[in-house]
C-alpha atoms as a PDB file:
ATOM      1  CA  UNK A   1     -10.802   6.915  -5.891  1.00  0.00           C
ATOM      2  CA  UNK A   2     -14.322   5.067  -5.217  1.00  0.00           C
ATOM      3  CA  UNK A   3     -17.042   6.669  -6.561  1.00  0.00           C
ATOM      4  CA  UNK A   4     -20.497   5.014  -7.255  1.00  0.00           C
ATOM      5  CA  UNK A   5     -21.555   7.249  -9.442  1.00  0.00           C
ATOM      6  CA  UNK A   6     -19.925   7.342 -12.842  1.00  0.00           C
ATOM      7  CA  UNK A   7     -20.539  11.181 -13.830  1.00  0.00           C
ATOM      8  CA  UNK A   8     -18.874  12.389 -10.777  1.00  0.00           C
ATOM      9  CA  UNK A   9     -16.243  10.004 -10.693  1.00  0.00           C
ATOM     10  CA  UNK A  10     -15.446  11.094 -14.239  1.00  0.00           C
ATOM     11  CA  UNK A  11     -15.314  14.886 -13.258  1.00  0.00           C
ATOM     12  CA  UNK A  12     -13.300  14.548 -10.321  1.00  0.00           C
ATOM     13  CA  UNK A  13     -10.567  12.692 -12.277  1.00  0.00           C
ATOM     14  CA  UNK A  14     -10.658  15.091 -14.782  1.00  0.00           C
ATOM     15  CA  UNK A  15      -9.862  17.797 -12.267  1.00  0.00           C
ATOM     16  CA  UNK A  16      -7.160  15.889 -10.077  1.00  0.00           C
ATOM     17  CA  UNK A  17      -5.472  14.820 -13.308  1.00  0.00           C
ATOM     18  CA  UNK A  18      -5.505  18.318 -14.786  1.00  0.00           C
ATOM     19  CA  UNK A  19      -3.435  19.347 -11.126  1.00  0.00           C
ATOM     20  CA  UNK A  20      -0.913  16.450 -11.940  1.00  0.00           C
ATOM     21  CA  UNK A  21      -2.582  14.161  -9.565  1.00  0.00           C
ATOM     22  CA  UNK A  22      -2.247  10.419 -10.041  1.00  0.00           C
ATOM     23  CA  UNK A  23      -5.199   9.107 -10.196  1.00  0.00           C
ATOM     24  CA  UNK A  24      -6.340   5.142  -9.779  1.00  0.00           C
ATOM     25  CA  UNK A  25     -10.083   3.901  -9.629  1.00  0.00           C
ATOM     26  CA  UNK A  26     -11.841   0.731  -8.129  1.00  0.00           C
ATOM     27  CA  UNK A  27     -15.274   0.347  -8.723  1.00  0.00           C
ATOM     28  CA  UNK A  28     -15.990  -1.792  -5.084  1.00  0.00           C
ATOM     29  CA  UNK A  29     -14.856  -1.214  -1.656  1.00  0.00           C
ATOM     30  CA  UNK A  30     -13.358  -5.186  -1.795  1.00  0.00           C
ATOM     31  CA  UNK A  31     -11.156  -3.862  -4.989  1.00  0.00           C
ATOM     32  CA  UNK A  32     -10.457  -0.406  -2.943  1.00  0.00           C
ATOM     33  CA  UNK A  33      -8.594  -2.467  -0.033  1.00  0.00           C
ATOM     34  CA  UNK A  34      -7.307  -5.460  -2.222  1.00  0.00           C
ATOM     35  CA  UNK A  35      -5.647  -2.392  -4.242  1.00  0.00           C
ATOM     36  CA  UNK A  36      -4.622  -0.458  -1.175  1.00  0.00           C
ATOM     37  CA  UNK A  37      -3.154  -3.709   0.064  1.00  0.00           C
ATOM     38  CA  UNK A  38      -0.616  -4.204  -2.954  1.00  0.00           C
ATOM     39  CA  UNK A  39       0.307  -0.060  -3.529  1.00  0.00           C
ATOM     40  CA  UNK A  40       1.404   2.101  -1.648  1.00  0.00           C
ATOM     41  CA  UNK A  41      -0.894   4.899  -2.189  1.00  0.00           C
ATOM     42  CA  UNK A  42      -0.913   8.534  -0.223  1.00  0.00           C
ATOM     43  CA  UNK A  43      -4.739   9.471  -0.338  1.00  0.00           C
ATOM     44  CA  UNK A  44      -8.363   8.194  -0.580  1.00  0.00           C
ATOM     45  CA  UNK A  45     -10.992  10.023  -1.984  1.00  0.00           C
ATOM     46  CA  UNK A  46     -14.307   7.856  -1.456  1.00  0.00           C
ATOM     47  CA  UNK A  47     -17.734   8.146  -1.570  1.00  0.00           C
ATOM     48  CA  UNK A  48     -19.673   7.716   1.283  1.00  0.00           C
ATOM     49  CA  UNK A  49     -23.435   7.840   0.370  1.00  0.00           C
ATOM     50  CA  UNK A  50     -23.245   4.537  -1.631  1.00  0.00           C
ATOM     51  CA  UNK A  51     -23.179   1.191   0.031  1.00  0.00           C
ATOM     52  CA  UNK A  52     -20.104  -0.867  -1.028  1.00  0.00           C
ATOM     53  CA  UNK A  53     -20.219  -4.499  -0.870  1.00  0.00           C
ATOM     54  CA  UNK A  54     -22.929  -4.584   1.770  1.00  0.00           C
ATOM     55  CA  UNK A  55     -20.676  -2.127   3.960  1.00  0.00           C
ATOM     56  CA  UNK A  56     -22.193   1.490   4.827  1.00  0.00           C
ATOM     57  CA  UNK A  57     -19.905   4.176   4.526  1.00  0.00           C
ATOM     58  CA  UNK A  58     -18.929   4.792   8.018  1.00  0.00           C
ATOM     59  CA  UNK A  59     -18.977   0.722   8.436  1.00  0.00           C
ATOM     60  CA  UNK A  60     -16.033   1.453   5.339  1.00  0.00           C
ATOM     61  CA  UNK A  61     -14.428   4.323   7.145  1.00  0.00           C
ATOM     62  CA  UNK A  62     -13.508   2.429  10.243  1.00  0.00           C
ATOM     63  CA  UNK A  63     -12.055  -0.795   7.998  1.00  0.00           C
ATOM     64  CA  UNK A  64     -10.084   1.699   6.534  1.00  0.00           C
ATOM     65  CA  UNK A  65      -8.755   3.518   9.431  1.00  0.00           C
ATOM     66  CA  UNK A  66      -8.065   0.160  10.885  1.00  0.00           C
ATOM     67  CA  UNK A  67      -6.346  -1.435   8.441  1.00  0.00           C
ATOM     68  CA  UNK A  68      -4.328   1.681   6.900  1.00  0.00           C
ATOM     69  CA  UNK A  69      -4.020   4.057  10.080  1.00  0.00           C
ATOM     70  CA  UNK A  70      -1.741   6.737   8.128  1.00  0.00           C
ATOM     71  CA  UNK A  71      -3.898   6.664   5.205  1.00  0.00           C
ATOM     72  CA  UNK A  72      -6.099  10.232   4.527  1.00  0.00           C
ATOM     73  CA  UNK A  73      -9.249   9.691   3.526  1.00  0.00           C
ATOM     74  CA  UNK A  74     -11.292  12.263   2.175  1.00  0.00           C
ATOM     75  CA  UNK A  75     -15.121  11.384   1.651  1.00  0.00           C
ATOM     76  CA  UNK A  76     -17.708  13.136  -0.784  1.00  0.00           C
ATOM     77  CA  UNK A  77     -21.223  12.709  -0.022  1.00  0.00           C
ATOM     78  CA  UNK A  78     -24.487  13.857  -0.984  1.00  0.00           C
ATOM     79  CA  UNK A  79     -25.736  13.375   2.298  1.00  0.00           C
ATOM     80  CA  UNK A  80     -26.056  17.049   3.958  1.00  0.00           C
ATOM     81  CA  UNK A  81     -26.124  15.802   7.384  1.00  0.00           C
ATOM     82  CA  UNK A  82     -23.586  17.313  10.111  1.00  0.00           C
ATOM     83  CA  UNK A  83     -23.835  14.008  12.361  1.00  0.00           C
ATOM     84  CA  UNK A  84     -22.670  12.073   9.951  1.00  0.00           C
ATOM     85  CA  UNK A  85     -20.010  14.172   8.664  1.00  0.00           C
ATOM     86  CA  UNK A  86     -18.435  14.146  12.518  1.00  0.00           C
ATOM     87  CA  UNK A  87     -19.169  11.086  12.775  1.00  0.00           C
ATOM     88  CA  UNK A  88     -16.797   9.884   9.917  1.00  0.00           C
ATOM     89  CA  UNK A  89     -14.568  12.507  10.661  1.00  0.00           C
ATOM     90  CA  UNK A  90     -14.313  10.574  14.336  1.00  0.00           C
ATOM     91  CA  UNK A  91     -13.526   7.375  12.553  1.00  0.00           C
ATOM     92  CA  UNK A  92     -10.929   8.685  10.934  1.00  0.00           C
ATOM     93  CA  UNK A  93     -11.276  11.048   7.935  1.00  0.00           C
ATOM     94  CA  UNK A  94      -9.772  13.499   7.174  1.00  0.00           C
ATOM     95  CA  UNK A  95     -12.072  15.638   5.090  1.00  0.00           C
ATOM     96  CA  UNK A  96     -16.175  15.512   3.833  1.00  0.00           C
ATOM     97  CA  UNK A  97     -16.900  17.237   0.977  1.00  0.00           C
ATOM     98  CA  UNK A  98     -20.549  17.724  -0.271  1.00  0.00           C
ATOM     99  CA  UNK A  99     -21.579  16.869  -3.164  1.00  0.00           C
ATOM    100  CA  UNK A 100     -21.920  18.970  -5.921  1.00  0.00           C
ATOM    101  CA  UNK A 101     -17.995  19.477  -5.306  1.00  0.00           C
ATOM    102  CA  UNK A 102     -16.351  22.842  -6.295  1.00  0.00           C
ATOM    103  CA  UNK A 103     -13.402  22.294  -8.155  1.00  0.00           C
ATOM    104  CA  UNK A 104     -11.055  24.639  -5.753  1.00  0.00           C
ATOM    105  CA  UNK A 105     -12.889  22.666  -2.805  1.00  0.00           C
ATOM    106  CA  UNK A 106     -11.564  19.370  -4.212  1.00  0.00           C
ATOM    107  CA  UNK A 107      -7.557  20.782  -5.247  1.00  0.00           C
ATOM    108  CA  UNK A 108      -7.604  22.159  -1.377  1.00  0.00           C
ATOM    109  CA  UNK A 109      -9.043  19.073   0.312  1.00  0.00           C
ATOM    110  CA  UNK A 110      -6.882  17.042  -1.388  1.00  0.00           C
ATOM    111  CA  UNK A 111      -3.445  19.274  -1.566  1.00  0.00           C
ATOM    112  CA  UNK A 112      -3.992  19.763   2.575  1.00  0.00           C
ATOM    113  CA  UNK A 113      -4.250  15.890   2.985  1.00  0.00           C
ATOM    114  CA  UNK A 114      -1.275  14.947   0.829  1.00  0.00           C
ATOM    115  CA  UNK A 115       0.289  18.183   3.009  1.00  0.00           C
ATOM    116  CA  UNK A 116       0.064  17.001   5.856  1.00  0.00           C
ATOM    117  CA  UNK A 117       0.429  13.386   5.001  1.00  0.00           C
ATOM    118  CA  UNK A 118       4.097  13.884   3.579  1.00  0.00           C
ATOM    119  CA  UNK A 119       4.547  16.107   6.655  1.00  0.00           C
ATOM    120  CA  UNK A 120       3.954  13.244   8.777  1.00  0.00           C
ATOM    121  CA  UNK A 121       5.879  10.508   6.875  1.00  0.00           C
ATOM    122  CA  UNK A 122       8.871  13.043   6.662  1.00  0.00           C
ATOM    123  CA  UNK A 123       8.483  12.991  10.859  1.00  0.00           C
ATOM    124  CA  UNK A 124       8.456   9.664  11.112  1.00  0.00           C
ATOM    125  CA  UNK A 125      11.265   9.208   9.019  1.00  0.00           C
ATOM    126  CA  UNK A 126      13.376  12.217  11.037  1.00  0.00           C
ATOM    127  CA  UNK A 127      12.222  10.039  14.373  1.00  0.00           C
ATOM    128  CA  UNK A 128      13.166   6.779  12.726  1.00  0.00           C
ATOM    129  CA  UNK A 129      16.590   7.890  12.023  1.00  0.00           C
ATOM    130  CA  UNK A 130      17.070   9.775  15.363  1.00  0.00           C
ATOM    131  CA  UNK A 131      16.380   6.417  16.975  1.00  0.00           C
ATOM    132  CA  UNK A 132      19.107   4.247  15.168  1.00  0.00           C
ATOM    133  CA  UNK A 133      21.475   7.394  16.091  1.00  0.00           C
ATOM    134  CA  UNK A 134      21.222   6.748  19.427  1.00  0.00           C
ATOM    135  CA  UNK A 135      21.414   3.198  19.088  1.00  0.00           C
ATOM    136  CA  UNK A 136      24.419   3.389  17.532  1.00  0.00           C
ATOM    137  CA  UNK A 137      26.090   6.029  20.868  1.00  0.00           C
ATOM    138  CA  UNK A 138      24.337   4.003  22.923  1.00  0.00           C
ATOM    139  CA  UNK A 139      26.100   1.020  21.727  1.00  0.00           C
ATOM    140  CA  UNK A 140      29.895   2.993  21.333  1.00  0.00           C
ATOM    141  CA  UNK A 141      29.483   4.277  24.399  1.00  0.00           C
ATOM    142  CA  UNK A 142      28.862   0.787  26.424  1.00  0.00           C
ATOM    143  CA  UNK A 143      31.791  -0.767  24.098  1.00  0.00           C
ATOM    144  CA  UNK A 144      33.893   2.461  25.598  1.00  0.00           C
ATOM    145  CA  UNK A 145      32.544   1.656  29.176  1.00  0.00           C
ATOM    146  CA  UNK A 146      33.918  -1.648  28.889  1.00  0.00           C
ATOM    147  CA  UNK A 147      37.335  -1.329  27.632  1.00  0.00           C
ATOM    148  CA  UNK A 148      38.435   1.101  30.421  1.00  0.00           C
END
């Protein structure tokens, strides 16, 4: 999670944590990716009304997309502003919640993302497999082709 604000950042730990929800914290959008880089993690929760590093939060959006395409990312914002909301949600997140954040907002946002984030992987992993099945035909049959 990166959140600028320490109050907030506090209360929505306290409530993922309370669901059973792992919950890691970087305090800069350089320690976000160096962090995202060495763990494999299955959601972002970011805010997107502070300015990390020099980087706006949309600027942040699209390095993340970019550089970890199956990542969710949900953003929280204080900014009420429907442009920007699509806007992110163009770059790639998956959610915008407004700040103050309901609790039951939060537990759905984030239980629909990891849904359909494991959803996805478990695809993936189906269509990985299905490949190397018919690979492996592929190959018995050619070896049966040739020895007739």
């Amino acid at each position: 999670m990166l959140e600028c604000d320490h109050p907030t950042q506090s209360s929505l730990r306290r409530i993922l944590e309370h669901q059973q929800f792992e919950v890691h914290l970087a305090s800069s959008a350089e320690e976000a990716l160096t962090f995202l880089a060495s763990e494999r993690l299955d959601l972002l929760i970011a805010a997107f009304d502070c300015e990390w590093d020099g980087v706006s939060g949309l600027e942040f959006v699209q390095r993340i997309h970019e550089q970890f395409p199956q990542l969710p990312l949900i953003l929280v914002s204080a900014v009420h502003d429907t442009q920007t909301a699509v806007a992110a949600m163009r770059l790639g997140a998956v959610d915008y919640l407004l700040k103050p954040i309901c609790e039951d907002q939060l537990i759905e946002a984030t239980t629909c993302a990891l849904t359909r984030r494991f959803a996805s992987k478990q695809r993936d992993d189906y269509q990985d497999s299905l490949v190397q099945v018919v690979a492996s035909r592929t190959l018995m049959l050619r070896q049966a082709l040739d020895d007739l």
